[in-house]
C-alpha atoms as a PDB file:
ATOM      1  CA  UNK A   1      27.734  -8.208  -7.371  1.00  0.00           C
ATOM      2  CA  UNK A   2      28.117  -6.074 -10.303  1.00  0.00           C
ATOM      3  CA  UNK A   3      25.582  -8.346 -12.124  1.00  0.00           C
ATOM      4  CA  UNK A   4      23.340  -7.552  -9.348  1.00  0.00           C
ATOM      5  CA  UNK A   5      24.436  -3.660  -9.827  1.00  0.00           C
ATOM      6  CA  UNK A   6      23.597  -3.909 -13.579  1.00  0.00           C
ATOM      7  CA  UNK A   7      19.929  -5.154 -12.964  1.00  0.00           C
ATOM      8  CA  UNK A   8      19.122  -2.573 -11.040  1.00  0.00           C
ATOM      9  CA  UNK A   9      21.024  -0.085 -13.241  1.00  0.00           C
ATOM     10  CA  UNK A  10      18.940  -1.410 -16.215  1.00  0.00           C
ATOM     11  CA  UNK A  11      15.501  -1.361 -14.321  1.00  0.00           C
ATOM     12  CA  UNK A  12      15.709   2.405 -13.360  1.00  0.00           C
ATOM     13  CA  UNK A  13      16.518   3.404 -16.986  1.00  0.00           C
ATOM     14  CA  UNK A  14      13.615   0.960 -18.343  1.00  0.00           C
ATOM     15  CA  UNK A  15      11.972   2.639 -15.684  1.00  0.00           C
ATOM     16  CA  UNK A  16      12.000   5.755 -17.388  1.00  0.00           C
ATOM     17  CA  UNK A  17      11.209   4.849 -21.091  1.00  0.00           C
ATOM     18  CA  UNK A  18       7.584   3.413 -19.427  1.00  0.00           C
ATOM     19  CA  UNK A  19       6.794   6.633 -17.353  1.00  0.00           C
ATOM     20  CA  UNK A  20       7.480   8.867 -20.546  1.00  0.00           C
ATOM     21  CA  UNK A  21       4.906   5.940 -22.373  1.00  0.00           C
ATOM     22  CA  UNK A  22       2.596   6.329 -19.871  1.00  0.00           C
ATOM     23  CA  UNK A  23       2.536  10.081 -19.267  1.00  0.00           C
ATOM     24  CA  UNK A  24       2.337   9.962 -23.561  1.00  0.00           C
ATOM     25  CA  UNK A  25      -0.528   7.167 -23.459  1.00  0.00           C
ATOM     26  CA  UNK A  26       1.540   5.199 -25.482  1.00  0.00           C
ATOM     27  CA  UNK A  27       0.838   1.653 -23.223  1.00  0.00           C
ATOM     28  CA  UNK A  28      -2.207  -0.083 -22.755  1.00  0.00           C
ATOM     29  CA  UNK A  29      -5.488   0.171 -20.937  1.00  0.00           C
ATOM     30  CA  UNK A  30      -3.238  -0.638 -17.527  1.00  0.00           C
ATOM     31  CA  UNK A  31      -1.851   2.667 -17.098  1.00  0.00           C
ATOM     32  CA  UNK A  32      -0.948   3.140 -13.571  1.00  0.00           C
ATOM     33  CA  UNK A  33      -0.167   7.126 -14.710  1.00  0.00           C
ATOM     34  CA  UNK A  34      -3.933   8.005 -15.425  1.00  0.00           C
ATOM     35  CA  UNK A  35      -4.720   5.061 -13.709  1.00  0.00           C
ATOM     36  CA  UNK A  36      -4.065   6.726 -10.368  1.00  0.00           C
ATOM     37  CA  UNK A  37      -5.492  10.315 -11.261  1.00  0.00           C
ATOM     38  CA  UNK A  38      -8.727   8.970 -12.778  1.00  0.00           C
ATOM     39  CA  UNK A  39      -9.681   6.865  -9.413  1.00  0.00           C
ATOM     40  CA  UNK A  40      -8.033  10.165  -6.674  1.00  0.00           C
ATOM     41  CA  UNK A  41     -10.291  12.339  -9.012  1.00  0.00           C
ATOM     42  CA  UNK A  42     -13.546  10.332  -8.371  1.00  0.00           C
ATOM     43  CA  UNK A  43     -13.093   9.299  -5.191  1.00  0.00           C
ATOM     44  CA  UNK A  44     -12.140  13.148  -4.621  1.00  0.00           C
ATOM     45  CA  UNK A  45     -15.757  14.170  -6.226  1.00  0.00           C
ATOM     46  CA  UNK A  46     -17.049  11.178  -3.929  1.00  0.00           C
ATOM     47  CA  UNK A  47     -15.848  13.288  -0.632  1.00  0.00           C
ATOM     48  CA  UNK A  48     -16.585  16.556  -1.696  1.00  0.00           C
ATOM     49  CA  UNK A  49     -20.422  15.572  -2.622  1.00  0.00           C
ATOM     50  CA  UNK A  50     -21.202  12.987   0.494  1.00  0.00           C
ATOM     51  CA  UNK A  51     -18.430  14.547   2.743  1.00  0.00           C
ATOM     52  CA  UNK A  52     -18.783  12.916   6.189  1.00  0.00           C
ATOM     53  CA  UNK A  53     -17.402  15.439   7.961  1.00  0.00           C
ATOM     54  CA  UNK A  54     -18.976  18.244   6.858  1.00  0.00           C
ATOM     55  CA  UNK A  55     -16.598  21.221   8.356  1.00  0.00           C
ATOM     56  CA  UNK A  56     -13.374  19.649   7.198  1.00  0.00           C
ATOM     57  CA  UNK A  57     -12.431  21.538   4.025  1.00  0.00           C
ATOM     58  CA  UNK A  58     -11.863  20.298   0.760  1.00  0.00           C
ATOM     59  CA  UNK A  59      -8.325  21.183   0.513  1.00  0.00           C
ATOM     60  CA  UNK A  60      -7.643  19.821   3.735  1.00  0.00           C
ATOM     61  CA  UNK A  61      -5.245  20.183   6.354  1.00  0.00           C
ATOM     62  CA  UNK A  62      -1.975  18.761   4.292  1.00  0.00           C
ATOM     63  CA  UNK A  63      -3.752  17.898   1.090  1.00  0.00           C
ATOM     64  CA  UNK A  64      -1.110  19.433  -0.812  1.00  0.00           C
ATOM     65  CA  UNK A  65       1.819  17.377   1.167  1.00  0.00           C
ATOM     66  CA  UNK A  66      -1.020  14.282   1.045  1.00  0.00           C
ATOM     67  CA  UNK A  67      -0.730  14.894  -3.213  1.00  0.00           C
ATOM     68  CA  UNK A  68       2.932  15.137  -3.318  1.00  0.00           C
ATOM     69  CA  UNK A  69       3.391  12.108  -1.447  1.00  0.00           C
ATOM     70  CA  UNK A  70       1.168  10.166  -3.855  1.00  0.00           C
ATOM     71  CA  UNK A  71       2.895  10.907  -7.053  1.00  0.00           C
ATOM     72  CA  UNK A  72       6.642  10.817  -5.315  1.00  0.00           C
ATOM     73  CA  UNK A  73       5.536   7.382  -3.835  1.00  0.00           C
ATOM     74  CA  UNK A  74       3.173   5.803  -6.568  1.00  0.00           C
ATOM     75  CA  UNK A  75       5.800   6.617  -9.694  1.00  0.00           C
ATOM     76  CA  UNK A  76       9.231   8.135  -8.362  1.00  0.00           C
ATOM     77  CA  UNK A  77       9.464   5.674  -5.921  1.00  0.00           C
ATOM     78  CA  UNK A  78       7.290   2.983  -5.310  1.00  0.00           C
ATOM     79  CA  UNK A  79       6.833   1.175  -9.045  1.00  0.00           C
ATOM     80  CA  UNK A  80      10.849   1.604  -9.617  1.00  0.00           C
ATOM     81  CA  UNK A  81      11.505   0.062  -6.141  1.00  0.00           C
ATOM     82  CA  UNK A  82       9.177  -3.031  -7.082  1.00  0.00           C
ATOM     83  CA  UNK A  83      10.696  -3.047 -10.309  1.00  0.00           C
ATOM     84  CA  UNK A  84      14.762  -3.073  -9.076  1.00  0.00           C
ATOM     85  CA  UNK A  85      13.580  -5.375  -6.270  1.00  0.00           C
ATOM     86  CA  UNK A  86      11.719  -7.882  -8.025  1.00  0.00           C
ATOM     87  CA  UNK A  87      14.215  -8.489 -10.716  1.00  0.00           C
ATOM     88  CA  UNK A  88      17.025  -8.158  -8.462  1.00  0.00           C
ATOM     89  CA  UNK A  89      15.426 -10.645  -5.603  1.00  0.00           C
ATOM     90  CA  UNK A  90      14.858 -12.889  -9.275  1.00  0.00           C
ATOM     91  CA  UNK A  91      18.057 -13.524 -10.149  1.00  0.00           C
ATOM     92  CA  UNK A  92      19.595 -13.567  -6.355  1.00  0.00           C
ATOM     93  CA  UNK A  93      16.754 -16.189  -5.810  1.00  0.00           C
ATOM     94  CA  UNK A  94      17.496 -17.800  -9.069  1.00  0.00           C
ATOM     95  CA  UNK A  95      21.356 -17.865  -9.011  1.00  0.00           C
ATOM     96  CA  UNK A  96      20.887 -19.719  -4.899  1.00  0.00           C
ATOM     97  CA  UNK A  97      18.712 -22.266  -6.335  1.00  0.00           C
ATOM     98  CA  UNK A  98      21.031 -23.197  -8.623  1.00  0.00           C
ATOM     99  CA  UNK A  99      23.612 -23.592  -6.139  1.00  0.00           C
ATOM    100  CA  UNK A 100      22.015 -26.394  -4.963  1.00  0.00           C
ATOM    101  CA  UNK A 101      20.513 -27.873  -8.668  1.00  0.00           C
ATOM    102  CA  UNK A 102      16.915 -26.000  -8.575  1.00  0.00           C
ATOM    103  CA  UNK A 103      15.319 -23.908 -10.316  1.00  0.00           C
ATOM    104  CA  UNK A 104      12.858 -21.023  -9.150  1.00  0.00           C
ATOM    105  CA  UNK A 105      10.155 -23.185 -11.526  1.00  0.00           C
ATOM    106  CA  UNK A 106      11.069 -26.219  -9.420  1.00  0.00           C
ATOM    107  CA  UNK A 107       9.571 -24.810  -6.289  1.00  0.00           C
ATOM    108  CA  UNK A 108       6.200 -23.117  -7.952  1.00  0.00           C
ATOM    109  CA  UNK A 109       3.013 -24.298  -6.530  1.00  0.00           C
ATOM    110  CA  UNK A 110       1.415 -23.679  -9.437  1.00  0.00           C
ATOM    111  CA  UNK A 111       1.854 -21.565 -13.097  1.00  0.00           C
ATOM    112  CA  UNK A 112      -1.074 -18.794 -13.130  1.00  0.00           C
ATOM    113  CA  UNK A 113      -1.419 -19.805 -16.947  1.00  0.00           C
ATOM    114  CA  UNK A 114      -2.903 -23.205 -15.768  1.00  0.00           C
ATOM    115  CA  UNK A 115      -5.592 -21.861 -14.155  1.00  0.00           C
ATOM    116  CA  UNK A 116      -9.084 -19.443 -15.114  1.00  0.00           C
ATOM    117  CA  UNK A 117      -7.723 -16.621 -15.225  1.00  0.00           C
ATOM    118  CA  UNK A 118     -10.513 -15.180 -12.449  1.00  0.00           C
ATOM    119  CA  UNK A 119      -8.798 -17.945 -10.409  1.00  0.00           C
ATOM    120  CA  UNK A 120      -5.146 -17.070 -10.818  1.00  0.00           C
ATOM    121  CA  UNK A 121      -6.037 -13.353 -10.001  1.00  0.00           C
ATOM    122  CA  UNK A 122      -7.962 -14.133  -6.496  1.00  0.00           C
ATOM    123  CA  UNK A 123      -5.304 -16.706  -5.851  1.00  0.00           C
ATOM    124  CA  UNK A 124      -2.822 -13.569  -6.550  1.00  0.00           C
ATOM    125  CA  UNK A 125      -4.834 -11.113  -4.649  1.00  0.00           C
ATOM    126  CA  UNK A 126      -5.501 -13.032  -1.346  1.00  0.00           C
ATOM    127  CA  UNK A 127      -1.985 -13.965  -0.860  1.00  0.00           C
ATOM    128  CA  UNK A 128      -0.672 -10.030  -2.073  1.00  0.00           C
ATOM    129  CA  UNK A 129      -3.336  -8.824   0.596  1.00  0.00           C
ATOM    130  CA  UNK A 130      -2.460 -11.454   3.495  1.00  0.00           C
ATOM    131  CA  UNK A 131       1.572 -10.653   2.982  1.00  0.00           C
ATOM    132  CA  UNK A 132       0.733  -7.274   3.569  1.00  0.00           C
ATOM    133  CA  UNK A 133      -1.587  -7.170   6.318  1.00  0.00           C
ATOM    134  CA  UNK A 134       1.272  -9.556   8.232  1.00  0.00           C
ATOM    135  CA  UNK A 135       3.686  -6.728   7.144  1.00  0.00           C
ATOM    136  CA  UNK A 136       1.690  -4.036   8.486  1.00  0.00           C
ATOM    137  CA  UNK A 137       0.830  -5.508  11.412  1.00  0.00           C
ATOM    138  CA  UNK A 138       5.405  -5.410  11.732  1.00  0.00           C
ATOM    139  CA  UNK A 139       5.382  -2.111  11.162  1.00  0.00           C
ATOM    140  CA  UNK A 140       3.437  -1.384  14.229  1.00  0.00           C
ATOM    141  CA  UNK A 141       5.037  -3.675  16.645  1.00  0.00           C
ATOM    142  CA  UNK A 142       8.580  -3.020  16.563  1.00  0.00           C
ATOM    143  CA  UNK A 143       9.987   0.619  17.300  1.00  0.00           C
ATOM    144  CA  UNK A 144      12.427   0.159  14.560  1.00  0.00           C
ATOM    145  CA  UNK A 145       9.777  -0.040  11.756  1.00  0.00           C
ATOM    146  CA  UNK A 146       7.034   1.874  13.439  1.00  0.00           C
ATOM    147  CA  UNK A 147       9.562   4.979  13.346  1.00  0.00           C
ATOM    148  CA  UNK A 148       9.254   4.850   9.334  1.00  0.00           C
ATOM    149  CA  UNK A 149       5.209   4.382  10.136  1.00  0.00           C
ATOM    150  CA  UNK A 150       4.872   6.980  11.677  1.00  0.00           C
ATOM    151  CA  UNK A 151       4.870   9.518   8.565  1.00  0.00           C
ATOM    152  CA  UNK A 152       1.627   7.528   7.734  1.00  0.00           C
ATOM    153  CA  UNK A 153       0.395   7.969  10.827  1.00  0.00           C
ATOM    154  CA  UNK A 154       1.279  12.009  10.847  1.00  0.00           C
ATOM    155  CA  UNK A 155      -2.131  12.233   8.985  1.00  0.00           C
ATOM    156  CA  UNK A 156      -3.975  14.761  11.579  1.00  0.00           C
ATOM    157  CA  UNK A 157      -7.226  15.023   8.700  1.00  0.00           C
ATOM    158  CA  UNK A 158      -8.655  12.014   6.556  1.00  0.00           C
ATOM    159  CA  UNK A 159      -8.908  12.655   2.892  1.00  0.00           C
ATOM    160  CA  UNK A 160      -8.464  10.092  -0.121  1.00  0.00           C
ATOM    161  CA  UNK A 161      -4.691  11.102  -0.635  1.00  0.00           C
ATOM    162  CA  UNK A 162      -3.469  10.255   2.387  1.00  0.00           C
ATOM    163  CA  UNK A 163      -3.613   6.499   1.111  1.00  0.00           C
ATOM    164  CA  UNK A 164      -0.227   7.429  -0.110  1.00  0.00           C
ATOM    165  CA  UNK A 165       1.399   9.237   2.506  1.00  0.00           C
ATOM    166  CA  UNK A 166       4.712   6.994   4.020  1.00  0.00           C
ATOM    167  CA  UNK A 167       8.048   6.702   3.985  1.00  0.00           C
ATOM    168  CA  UNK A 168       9.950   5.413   1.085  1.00  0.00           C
ATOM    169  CA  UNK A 169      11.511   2.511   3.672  1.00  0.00           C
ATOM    170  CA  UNK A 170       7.602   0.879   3.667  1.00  0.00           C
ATOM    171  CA  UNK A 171       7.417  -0.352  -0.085  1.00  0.00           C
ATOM    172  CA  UNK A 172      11.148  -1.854   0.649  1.00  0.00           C
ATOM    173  CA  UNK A 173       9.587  -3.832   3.351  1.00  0.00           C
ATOM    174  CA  UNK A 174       6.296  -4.840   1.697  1.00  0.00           C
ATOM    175  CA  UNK A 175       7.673  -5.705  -1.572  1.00  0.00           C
ATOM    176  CA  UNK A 176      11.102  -7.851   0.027  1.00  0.00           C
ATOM    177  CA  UNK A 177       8.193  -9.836   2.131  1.00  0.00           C
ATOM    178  CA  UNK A 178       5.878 -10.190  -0.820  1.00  0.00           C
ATOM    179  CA  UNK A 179       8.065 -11.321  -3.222  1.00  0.00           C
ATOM    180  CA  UNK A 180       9.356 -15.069  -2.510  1.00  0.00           C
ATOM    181  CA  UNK A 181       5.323 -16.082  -1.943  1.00  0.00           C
ATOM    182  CA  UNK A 182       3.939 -14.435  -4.962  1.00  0.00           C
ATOM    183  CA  UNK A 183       7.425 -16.235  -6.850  1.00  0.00           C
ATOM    184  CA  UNK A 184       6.270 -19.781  -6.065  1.00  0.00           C
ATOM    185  CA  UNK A 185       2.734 -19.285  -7.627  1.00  0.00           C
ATOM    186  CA  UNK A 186       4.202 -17.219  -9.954  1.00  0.00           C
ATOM    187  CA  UNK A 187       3.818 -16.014 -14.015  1.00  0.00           C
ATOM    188  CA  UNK A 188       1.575 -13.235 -13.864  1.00  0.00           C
ATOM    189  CA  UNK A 189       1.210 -10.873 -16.537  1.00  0.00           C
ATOM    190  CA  UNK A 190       1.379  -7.151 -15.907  1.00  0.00           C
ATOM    191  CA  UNK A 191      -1.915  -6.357 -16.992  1.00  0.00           C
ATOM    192  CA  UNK A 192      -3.499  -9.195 -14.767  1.00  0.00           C
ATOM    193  CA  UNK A 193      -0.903  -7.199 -11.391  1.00  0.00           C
ATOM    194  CA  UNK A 194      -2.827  -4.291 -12.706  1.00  0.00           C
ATOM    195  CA  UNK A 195      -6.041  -5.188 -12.183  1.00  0.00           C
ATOM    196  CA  UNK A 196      -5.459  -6.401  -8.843  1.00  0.00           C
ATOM    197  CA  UNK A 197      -3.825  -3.000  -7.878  1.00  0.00           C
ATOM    198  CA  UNK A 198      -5.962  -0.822  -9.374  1.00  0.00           C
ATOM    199  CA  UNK A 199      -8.746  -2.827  -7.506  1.00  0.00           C
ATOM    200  CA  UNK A 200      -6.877  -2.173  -3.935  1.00  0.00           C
ATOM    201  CA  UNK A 201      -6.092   1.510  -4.926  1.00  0.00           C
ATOM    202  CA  UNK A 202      -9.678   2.298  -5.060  1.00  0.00           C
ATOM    203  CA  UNK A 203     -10.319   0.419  -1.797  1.00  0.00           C
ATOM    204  CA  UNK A 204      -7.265   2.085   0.102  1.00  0.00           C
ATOM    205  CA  UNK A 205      -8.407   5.865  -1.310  1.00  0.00           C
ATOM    206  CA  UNK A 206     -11.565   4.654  -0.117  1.00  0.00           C
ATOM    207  CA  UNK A 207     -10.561   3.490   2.922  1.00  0.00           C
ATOM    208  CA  UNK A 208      -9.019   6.886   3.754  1.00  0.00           C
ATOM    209  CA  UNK A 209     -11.936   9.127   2.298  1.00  0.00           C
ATOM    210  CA  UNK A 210     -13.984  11.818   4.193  1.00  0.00           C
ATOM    211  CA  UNK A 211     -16.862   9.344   3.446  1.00  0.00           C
ATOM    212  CA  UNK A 212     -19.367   7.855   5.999  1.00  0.00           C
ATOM    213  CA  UNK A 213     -20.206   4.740   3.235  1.00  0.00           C
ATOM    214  CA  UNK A 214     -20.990   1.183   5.176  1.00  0.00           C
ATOM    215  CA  UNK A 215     -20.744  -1.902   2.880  1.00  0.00           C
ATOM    216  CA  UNK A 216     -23.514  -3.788   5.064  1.00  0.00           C
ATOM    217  CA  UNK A 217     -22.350  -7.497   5.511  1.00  0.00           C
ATOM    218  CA  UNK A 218     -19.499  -6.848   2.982  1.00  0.00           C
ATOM    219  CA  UNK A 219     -17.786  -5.260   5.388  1.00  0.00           C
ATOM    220  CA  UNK A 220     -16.196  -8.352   7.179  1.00  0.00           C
ATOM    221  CA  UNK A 221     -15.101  -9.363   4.290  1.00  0.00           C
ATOM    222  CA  UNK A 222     -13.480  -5.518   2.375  1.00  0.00           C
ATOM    223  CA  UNK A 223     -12.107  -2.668   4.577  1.00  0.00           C
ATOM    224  CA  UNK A 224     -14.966  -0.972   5.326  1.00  0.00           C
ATOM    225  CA  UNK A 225     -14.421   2.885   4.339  1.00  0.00           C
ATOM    226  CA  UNK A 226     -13.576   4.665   6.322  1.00  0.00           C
ATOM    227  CA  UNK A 227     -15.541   3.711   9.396  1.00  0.00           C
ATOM    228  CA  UNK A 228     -13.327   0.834  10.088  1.00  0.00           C
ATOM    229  CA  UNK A 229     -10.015   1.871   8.950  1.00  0.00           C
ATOM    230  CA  UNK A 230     -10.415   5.406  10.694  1.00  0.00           C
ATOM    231  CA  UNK A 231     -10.023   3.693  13.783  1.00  0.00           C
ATOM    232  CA  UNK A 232      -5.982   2.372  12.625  1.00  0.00           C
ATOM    233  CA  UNK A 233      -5.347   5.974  12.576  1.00  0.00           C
ATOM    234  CA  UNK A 234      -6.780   6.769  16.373  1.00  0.00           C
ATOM    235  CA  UNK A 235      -4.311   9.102  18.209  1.00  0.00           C
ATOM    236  CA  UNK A 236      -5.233   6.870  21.573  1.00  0.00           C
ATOM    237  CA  UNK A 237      -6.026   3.132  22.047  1.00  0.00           C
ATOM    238  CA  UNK A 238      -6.113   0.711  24.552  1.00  0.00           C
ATOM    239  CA  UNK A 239      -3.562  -1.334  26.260  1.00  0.00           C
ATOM    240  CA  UNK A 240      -4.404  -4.069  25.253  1.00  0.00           C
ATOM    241  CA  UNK A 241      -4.308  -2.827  22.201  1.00  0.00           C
ATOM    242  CA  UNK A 242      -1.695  -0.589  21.562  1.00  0.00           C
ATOM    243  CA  UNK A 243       0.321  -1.789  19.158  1.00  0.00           C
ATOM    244  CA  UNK A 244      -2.329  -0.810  16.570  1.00  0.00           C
ATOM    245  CA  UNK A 245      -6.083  -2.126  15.050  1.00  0.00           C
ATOM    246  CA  UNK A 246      -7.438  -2.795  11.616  1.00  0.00           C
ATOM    247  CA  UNK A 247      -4.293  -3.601   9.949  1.00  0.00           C
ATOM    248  CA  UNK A 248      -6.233  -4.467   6.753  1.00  0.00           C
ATOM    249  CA  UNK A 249      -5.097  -3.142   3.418  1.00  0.00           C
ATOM    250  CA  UNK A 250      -7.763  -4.120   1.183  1.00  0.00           C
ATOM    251  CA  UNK A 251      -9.465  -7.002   2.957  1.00  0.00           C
ATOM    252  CA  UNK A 252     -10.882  -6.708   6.545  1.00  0.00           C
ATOM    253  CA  UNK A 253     -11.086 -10.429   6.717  1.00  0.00           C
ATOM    254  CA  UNK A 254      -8.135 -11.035   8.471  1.00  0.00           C
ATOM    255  CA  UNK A 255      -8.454  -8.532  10.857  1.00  0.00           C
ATOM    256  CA  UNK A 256     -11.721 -10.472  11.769  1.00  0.00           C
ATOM    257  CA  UNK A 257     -10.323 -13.628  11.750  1.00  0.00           C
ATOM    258  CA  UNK A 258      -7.378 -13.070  14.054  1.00  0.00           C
ATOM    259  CA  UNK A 259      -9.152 -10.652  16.358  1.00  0.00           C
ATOM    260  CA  UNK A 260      -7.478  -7.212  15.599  1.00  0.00           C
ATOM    261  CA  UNK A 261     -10.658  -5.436  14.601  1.00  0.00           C
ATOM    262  CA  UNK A 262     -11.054  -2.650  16.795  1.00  0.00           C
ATOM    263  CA  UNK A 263     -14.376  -0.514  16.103  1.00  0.00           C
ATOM    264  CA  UNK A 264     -15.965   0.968  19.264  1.00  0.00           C
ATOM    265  CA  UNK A 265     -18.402   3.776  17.217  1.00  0.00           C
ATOM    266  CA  UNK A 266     -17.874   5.153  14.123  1.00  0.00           C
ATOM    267  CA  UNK A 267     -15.023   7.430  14.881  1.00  0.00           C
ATOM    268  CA  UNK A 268     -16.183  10.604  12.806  1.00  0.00           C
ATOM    269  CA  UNK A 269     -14.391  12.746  14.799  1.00  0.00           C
ATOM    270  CA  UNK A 270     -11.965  11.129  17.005  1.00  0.00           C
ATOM    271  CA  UNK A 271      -8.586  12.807  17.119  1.00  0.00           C
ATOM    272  CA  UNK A 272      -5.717  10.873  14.554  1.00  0.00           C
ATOM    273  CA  UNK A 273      -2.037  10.854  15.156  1.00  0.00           C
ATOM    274  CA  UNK A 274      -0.046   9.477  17.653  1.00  0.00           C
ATOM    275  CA  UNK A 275       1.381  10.273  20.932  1.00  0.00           C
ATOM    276  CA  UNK A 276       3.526  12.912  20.877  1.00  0.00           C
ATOM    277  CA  UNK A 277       2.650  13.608  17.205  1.00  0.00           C
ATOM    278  CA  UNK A 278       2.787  17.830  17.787  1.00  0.00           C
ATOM    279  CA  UNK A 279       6.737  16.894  17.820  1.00  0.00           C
ATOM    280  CA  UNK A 280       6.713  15.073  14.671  1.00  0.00           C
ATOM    281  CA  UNK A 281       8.124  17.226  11.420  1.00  0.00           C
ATOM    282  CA  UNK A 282       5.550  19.301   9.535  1.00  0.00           C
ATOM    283  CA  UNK A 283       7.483  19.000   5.836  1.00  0.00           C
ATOM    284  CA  UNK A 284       8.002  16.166   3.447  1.00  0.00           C
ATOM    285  CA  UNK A 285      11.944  16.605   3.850  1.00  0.00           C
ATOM    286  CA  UNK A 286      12.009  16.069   7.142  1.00  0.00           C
ATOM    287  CA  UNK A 287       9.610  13.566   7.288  1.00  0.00           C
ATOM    288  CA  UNK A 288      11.780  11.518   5.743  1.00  0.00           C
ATOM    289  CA  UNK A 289      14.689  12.006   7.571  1.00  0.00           C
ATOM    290  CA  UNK A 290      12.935  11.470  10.636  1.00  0.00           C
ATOM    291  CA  UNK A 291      13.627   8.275  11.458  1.00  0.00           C
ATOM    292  CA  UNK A 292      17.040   8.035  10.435  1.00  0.00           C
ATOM    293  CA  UNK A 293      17.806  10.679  12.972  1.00  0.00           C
ATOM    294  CA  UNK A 294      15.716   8.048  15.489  1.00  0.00           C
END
């Protein structure tokens, strides 16, 4: 256990060193720091230019909670989470294999240097983006997880930022599922993880914008923003349907595929939340809490 205790120790403090490099632009090109501000600031210039809804201002209703949540999420809690998890689930993984005389190498499908490298990285982002849509679609259907969802879901106006906006239980979850198939096709460098992310970033700003885009055919294949995913955040659905629509992150193709796509009109101004949402907690604090107290 205390090995365990000293990997995560270890990945919090070489957590810090790289933020300090990246707020410093001491890294490479694949700075997640500037990374993330250069993409919310386009996509931001996007809205305010070709705003769909025209009477929704540009400092929204929660921007400023929406912009908090971003940065707490994207550096103070998300990237240190995947980093503690993924080298802690790496030697737990590592140390059971051995156990029984395997190695984690043993079980790879295949080593991403083997391939083209535009190969490895769709082979790396279809089965990121298929993990996570399955994940999603979890968070939705049981009460447990859907309680954490829910601060997502609080979003009462679109805008870019609220991409961001959830609990810090959600990248536990995603990243705990995500890991053990993205370890058996395995050995990706960071800079080909941040192309992929940067890529599903733009899409999930996107996907959240106050934009009225349409990708034409393309849109059974990417989430379609925000005319599709708009429709994820509906207050009311359904019946039949009311555990929840276009669970696509990036891709809509699943959604397609196993008949969760949900997109009556074009949902400009249908009301988002969920039921009861007037009840829900305003401030980040008790956002959080929330559904502990549940």
């Amino acid at each position: 256990m205390n090995k365990y205790l000293d990997i995560i120790k270890n990945a919090y403090s070489g957590y810090w060193n790289y933020l300090k490099n990246e707020i410093l632009f001491q890294n490479n090109w694949d700075n997640y720091f500037y990374g993330l501000i250069a993409i919310s600031l386009i996509v931001w210039v996007l809205e305010i230019v070709f705003p769909w809804r025209k009477n929704q201002s540009i400092f929204r209703k929660d921007f400023w909670l929406d912009t908090f949540y971003m940065f707490f999420n994207f550096f103070l809690l998300n990237l240190i989470i995947l980093i503690a998890l993924s080298n802690t689930a790496a030697e737990f993984l590592n140390d059971t294999l051995k156990m029984i005389g395997l190695s984690l190498k043993d079980l790879q499908i295949f080593d991403a240097e083997d391939l083209p490298k535009w190969l490895g990285l769709i082979i790396f982002f279809l089965v990121s983006d298929f993990v996570q849509w399955n994940t999603h679609r979890l968070l939705h259907r049981f009460e447990f997880f859907w309680n954490f969802h829910k601060v997502h879901h609080s979003v009462k106006e679109m805008g870019f930022a609220a991409h961001l906006r959830y609990h810090w239980m959600e990248p536990v979850v995603y990243k705990s599922l995500l890991y053990i198939p993205l370890a058996l096709i395995a050995n990706y460098s960071a800079q080909d993880v941040a192309i992929v992310y940067f890529f599903s970033i733009a899409i999930g700003h996107l996907n959240h914008a106050n934009l009225g885009w349409d990708y034409g055919i393309l849109k059974y294949v990417f989430n379609n923003p925000p005319k599709m995913h708009i429709w994820h955040h509906v207050k009311s659905l359904p019946n039949d349907v009311r555990f929840g629509v276009n669970y696509g992150l990036t891709l809509s193709i699943w959604d397609y595929i196993f008949k969760t796509d949900y997109i009556p009109h074009d949902g400009r101004d249908i009301e988002l939340g969920f039921e009861d949402d007037e009840k829900f907690p305003k401030d980040f604090l008790s956002q959080e809490l929330y559904p502990l107290k549940k």
